[in-house]
PDB file of N, CA and C in Angstrom:
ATOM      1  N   UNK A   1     178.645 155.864  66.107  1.00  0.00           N
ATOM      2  CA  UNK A   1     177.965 156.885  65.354  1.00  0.00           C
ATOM      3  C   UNK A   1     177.535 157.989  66.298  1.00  0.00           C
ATOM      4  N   UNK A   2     177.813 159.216  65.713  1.00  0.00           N
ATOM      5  CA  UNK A   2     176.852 160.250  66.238  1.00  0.00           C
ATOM      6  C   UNK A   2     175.886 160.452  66.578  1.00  0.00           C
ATOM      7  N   UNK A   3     174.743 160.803  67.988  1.00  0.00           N
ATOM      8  CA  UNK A   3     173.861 161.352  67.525  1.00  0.00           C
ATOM      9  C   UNK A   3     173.198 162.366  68.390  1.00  0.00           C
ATOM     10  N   UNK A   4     172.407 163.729  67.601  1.00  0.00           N
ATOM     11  CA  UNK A   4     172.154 164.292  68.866  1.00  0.00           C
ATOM     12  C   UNK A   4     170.420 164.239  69.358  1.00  0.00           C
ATOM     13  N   UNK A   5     170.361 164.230  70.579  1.00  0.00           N
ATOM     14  CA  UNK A   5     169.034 163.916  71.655  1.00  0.00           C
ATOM     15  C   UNK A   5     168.904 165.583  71.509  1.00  0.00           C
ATOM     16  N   UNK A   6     167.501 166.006  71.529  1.00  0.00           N
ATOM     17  CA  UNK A   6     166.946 167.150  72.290  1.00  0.00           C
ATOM     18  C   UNK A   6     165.581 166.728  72.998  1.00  0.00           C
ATOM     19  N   UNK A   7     166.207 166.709  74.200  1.00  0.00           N
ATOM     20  CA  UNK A   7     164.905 166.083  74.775  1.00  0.00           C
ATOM     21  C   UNK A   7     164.099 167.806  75.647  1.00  0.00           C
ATOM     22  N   UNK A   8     162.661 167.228  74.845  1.00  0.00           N
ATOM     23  CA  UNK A   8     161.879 168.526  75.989  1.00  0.00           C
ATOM     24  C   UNK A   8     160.983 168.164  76.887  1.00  0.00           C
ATOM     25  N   UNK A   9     161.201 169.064  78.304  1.00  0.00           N
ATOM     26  CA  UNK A   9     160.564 168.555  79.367  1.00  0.00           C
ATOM     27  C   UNK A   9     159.612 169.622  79.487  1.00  0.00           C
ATOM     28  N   UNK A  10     158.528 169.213  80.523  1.00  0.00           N
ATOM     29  CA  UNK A  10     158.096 169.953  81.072  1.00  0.00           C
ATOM     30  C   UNK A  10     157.917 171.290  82.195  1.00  0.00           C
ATOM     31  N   UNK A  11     157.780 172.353  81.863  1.00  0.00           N
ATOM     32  CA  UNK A  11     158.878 173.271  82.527  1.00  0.00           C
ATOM     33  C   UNK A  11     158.249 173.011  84.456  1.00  0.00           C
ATOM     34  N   UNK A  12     157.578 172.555  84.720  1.00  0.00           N
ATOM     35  CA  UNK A  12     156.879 172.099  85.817  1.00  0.00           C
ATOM     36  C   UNK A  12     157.337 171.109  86.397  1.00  0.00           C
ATOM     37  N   UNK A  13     158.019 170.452  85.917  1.00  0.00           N
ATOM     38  CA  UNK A  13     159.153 169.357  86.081  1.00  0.00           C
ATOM     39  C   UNK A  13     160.598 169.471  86.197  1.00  0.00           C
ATOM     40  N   UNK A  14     160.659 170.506  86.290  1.00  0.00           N
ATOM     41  CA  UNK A  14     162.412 171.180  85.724  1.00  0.00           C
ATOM     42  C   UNK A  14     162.982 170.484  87.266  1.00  0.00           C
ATOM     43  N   UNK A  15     162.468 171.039  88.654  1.00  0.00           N
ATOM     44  CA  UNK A  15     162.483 170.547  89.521  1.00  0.00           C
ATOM     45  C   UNK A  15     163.560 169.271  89.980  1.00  0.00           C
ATOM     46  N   UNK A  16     162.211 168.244  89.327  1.00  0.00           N
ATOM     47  CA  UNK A  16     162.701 166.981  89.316  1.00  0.00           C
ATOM     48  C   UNK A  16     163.809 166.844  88.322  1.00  0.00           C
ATOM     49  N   UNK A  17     163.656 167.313  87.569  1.00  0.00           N
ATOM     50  CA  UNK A  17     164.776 166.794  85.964  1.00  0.00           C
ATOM     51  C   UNK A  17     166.196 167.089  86.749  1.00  0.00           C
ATOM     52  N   UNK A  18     166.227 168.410  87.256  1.00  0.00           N
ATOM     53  CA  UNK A  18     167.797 168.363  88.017  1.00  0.00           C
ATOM     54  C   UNK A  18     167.865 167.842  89.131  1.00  0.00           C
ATOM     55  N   UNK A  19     167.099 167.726  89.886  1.00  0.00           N
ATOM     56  CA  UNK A  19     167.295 166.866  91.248  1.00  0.00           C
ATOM     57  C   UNK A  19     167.796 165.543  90.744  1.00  0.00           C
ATOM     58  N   UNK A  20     167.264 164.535  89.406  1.00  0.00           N
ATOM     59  CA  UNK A  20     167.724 163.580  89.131  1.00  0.00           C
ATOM     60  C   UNK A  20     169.068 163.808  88.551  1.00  0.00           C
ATOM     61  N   UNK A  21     169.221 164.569  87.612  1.00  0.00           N
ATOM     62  CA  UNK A  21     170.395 164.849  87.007  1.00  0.00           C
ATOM     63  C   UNK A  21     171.591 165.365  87.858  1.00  0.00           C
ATOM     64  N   UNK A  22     171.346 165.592  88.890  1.00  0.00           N
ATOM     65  CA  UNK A  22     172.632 166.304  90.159  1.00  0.00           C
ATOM     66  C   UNK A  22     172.872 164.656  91.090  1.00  0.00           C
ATOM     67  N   UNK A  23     171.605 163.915  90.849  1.00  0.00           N
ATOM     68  CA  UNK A  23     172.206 162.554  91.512  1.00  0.00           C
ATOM     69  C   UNK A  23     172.851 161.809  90.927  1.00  0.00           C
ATOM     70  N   UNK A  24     173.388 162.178  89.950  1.00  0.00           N
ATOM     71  CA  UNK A  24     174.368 161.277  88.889  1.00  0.00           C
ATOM     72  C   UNK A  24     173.341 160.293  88.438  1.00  0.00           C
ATOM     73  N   UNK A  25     171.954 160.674  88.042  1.00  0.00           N
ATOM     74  CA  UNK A  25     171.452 159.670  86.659  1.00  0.00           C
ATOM     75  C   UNK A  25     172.556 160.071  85.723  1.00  0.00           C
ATOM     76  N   UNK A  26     173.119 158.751  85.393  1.00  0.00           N
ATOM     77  CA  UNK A  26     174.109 158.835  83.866  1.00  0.00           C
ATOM     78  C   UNK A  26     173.097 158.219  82.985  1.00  0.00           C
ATOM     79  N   UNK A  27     174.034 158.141  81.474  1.00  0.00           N
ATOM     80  CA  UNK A  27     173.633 157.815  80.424  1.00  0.00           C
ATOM     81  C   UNK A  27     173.747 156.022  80.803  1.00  0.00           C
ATOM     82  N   UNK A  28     173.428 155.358  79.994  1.00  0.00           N
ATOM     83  CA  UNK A  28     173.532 153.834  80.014  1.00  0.00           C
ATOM     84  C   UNK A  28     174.727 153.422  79.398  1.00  0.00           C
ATOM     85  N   UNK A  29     175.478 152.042  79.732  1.00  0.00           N
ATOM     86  CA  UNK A  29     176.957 151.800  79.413  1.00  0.00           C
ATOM     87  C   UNK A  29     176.304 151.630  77.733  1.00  0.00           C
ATOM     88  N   UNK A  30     177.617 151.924  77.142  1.00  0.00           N
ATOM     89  CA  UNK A  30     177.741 151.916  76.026  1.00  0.00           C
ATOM     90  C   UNK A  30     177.189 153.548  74.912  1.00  0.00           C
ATOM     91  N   UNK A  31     177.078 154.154  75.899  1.00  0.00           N
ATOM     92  CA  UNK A  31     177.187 155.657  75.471  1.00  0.00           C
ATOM     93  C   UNK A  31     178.072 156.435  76.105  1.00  0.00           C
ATOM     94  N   UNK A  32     178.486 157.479  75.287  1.00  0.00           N
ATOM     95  CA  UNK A  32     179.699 158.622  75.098  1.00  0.00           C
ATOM     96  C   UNK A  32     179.158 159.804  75.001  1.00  0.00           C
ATOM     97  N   UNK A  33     178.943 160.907  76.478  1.00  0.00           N
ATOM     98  CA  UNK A  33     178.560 161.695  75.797  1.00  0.00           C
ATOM     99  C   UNK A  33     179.505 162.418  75.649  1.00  0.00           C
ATOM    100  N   UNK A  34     179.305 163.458  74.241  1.00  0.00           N
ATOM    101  CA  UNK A  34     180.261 164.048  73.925  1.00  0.00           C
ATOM    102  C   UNK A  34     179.951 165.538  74.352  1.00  0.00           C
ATOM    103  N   UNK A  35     178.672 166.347  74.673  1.00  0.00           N
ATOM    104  CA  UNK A  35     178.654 167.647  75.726  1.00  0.00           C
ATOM    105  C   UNK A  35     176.923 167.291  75.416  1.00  0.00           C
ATOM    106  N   UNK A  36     176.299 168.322  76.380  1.00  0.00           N
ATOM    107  CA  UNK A  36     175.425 168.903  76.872  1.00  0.00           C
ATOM    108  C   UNK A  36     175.239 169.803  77.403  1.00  0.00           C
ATOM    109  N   UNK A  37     173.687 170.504  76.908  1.00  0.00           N
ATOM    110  CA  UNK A  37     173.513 171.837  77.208  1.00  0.00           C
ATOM    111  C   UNK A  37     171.835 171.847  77.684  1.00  0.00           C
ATOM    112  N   UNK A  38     171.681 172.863  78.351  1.00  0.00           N
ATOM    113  CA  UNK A  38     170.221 172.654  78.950  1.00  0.00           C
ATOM    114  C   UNK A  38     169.825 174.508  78.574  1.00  0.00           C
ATOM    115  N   UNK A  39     168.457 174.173  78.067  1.00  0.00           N
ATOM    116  CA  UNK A  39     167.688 175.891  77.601  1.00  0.00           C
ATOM    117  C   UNK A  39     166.620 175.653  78.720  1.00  0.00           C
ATOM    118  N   UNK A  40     166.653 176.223  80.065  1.00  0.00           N
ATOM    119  CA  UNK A  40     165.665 175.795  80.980  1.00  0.00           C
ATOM    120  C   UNK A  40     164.386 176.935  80.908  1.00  0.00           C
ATOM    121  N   UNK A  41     164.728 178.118  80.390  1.00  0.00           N
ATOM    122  CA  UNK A  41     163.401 178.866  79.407  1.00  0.00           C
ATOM    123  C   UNK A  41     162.803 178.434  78.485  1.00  0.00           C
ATOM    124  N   UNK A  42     163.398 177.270  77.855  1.00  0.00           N
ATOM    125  CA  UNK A  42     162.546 176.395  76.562  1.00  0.00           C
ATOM    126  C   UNK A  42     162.520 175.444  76.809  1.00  0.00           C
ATOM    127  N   UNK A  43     162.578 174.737  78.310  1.00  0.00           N
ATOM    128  CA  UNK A  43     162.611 173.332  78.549  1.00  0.00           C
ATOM    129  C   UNK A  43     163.024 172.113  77.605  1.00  0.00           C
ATOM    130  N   UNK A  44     164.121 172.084  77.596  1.00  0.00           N
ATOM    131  CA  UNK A  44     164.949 171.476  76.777  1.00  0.00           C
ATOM    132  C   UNK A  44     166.451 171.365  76.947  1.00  0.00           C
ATOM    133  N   UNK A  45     166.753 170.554  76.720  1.00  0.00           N
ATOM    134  CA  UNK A  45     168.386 169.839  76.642  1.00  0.00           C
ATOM    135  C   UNK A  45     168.840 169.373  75.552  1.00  0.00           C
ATOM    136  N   UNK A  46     169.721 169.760  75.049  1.00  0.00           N
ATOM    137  CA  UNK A  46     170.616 169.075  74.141  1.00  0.00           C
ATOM    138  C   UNK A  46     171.567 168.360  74.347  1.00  0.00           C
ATOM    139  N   UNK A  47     172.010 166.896  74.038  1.00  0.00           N
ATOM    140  CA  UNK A  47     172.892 166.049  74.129  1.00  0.00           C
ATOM    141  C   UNK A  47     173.627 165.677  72.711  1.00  0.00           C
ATOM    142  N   UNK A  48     174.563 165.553  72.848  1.00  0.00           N
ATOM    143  CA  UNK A  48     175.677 164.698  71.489  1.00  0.00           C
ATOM    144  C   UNK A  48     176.363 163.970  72.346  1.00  0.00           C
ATOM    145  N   UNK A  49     175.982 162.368  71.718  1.00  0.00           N
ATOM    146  CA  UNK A  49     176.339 161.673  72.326  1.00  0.00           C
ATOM    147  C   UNK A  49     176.549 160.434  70.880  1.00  0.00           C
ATOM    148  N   UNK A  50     177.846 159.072  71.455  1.00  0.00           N
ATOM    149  CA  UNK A  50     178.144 158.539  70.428  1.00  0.00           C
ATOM    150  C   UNK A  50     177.755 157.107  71.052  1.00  0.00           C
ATOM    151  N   UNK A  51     177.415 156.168  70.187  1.00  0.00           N
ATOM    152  CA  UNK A  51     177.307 155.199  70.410  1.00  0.00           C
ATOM    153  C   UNK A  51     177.292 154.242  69.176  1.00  0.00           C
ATOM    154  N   UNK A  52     177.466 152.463  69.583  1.00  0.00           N
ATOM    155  CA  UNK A  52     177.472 151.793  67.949  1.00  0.00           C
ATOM    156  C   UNK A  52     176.216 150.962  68.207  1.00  0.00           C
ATOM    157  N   UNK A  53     175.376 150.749  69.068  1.00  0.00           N
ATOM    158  CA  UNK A  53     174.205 150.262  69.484  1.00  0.00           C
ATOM    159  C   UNK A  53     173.213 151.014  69.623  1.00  0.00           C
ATOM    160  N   UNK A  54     172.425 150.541  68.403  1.00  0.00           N
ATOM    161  CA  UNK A  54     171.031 151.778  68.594  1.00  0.00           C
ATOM    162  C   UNK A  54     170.104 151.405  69.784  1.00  0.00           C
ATOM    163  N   UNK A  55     170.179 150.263  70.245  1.00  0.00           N
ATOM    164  CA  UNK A  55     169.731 149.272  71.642  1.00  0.00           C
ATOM    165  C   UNK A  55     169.794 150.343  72.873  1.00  0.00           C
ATOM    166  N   UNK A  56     170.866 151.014  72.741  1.00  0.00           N
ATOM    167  CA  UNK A  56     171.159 152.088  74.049  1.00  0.00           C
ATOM    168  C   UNK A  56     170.169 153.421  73.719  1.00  0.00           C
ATOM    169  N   UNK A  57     169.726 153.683  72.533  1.00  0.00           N
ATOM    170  CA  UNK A  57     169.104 154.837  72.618  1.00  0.00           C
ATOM    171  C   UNK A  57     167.813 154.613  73.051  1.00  0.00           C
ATOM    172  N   UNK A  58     167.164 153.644  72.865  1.00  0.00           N
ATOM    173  CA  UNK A  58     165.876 152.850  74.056  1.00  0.00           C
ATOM    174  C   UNK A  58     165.972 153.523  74.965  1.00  0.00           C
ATOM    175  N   UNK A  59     166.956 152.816  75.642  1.00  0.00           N
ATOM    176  CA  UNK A  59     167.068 152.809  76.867  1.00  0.00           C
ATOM    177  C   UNK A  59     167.790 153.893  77.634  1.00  0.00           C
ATOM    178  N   UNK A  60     168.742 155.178  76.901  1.00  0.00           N
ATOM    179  CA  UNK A  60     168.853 156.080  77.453  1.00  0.00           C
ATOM    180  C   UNK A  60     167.560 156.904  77.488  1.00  0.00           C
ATOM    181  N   UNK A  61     166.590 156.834  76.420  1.00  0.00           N
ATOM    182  CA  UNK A  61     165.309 157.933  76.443  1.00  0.00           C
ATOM    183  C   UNK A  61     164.829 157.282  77.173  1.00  0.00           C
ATOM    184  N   UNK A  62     164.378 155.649  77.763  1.00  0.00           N
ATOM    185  CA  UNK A  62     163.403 155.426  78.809  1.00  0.00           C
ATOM    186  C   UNK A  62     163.339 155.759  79.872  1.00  0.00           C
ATOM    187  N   UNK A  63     164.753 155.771  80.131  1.00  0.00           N
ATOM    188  CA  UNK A  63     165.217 156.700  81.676  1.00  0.00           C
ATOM    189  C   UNK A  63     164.440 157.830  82.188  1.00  0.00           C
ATOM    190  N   UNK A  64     164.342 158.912  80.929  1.00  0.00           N
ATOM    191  CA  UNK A  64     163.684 160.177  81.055  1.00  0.00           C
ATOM    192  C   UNK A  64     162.000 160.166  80.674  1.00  0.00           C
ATOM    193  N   UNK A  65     161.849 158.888  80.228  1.00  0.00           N
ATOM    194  CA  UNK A  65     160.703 159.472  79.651  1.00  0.00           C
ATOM    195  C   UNK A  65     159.623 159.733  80.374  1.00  0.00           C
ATOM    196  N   UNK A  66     159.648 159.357  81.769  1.00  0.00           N
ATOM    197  CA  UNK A  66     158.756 159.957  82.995  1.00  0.00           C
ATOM    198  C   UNK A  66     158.433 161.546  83.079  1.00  0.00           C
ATOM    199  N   UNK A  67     159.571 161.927  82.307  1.00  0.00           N
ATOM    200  CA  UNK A  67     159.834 163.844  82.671  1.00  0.00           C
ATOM    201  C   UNK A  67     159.484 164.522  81.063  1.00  0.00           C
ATOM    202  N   UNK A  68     159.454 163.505  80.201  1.00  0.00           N
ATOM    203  CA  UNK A  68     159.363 164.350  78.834  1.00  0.00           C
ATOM    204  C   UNK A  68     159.616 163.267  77.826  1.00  0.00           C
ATOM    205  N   UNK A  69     160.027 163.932  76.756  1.00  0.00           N
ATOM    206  CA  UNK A  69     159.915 163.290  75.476  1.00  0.00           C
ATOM    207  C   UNK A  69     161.804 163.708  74.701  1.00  0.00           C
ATOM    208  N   UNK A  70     161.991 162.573  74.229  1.00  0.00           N
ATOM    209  CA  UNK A  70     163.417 162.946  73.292  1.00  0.00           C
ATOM    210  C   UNK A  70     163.298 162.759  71.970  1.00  0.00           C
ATOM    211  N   UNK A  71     163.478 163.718  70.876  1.00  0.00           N
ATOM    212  CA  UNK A  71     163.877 163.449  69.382  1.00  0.00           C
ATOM    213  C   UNK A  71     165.421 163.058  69.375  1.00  0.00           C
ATOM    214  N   UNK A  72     165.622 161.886  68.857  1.00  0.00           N
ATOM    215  CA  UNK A  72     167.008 161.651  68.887  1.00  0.00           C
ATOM    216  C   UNK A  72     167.481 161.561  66.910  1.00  0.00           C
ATOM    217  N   UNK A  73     168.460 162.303  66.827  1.00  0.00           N
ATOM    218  CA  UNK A  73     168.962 162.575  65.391  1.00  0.00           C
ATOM    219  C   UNK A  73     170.267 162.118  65.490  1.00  0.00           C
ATOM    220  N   UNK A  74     170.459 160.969  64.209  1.00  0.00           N
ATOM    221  CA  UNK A  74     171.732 161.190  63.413  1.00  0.00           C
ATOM    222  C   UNK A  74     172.656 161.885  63.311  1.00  0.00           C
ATOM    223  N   UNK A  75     173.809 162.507  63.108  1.00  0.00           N
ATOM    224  CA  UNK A  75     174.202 163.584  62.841  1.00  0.00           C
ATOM    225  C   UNK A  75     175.846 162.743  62.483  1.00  0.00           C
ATOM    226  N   UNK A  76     176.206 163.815  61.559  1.00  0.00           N
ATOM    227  CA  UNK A  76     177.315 163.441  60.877  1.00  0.00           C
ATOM    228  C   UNK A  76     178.047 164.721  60.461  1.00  0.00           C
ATOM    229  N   UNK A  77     179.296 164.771  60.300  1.00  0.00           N
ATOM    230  CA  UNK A  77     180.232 165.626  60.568  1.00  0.00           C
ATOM    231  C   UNK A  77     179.867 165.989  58.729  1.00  0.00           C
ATOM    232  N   UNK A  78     179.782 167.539  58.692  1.00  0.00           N
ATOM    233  CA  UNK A  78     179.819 167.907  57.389  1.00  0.00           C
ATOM    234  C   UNK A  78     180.890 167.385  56.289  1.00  0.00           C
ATOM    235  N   UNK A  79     182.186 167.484  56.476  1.00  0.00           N
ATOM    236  CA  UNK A  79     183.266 167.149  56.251  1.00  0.00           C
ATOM    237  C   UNK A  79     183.361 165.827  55.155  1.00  0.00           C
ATOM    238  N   UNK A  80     182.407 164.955  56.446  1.00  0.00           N
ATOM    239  CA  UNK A  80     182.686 163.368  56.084  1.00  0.00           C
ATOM    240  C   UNK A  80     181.292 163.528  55.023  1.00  0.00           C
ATOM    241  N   UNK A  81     180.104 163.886  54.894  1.00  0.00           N
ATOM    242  CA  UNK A  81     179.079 163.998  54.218  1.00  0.00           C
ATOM    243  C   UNK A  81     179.362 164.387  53.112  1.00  0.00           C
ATOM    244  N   UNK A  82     180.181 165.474  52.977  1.00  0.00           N
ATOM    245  CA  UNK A  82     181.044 165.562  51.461  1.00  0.00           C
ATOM    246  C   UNK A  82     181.311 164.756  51.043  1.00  0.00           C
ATOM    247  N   UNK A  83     182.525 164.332  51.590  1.00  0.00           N
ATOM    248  CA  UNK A  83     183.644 163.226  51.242  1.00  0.00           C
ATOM    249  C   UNK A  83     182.261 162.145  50.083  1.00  0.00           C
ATOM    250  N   UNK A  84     181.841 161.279  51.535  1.00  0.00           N
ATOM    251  CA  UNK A  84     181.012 160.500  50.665  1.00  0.00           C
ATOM    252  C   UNK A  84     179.961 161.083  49.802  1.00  0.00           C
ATOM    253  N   UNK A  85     179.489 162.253  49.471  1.00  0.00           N
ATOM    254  CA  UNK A  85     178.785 162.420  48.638  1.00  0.00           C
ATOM    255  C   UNK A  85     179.261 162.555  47.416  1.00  0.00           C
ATOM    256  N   UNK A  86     180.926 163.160  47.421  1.00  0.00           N
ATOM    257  CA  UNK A  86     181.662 163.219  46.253  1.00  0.00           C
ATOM    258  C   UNK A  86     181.916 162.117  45.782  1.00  0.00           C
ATOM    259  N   UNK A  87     182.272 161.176  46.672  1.00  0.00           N
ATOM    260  CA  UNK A  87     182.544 159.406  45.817  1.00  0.00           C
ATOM    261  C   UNK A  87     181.401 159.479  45.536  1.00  0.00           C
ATOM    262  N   UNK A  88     179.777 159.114  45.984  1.00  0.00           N
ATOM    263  CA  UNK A  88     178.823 158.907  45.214  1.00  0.00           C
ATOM    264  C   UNK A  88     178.552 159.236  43.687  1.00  0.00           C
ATOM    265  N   UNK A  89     179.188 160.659  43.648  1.00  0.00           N
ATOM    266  CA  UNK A  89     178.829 161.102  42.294  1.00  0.00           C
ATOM    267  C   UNK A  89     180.348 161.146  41.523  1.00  0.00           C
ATOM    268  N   UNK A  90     181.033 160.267  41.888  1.00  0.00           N
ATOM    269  CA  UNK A  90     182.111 159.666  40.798  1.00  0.00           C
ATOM    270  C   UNK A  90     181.707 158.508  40.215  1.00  0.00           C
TER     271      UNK A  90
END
């Protein structure tokens, strides 16, 4: 499943957040990320990332959570949200 992380840090921390992130902190096995983007004027990152274990999203936000906080969302391809919404209402 899809889902996307926007995690926001503290801009006082930015520092550290890439010093870790340039040492190859990765994600935890059993995640895919699919891109990332960083707004370092709004302290924040965006991730889309896939996984079938919600067990890993623990534990990818615990990693960070020294530096900030992550909302992690669902997300599903418009396309397919149709699809099944149209069978629903058959």
């Amino acid at each position: 499943m899809l889902f996307m992380a926007i995690f926001n840090f503290d801009p006082e921390k930015r520092e550290v957040l890439v010093k870790r992130r340039l040492e190859g902190n990765r994600s935890p096995e059993g995640i895919k990320i699919v891109g990332e983007w960083i707004d370092f004027a709004g302290g924040r990152v965006f991730r889309v990332f896939e996984t079938s274990e919600t067990a890993h999203l623990a534990v990818a936000a615990y990693a960070w959570s020294d530096l900030g906080y992550a909302e992690v969302i669902p997300i599903i391809k418009t396309k397919d949200a149709l699809r099944i919404l149209k069978m629903l209402g058959d």
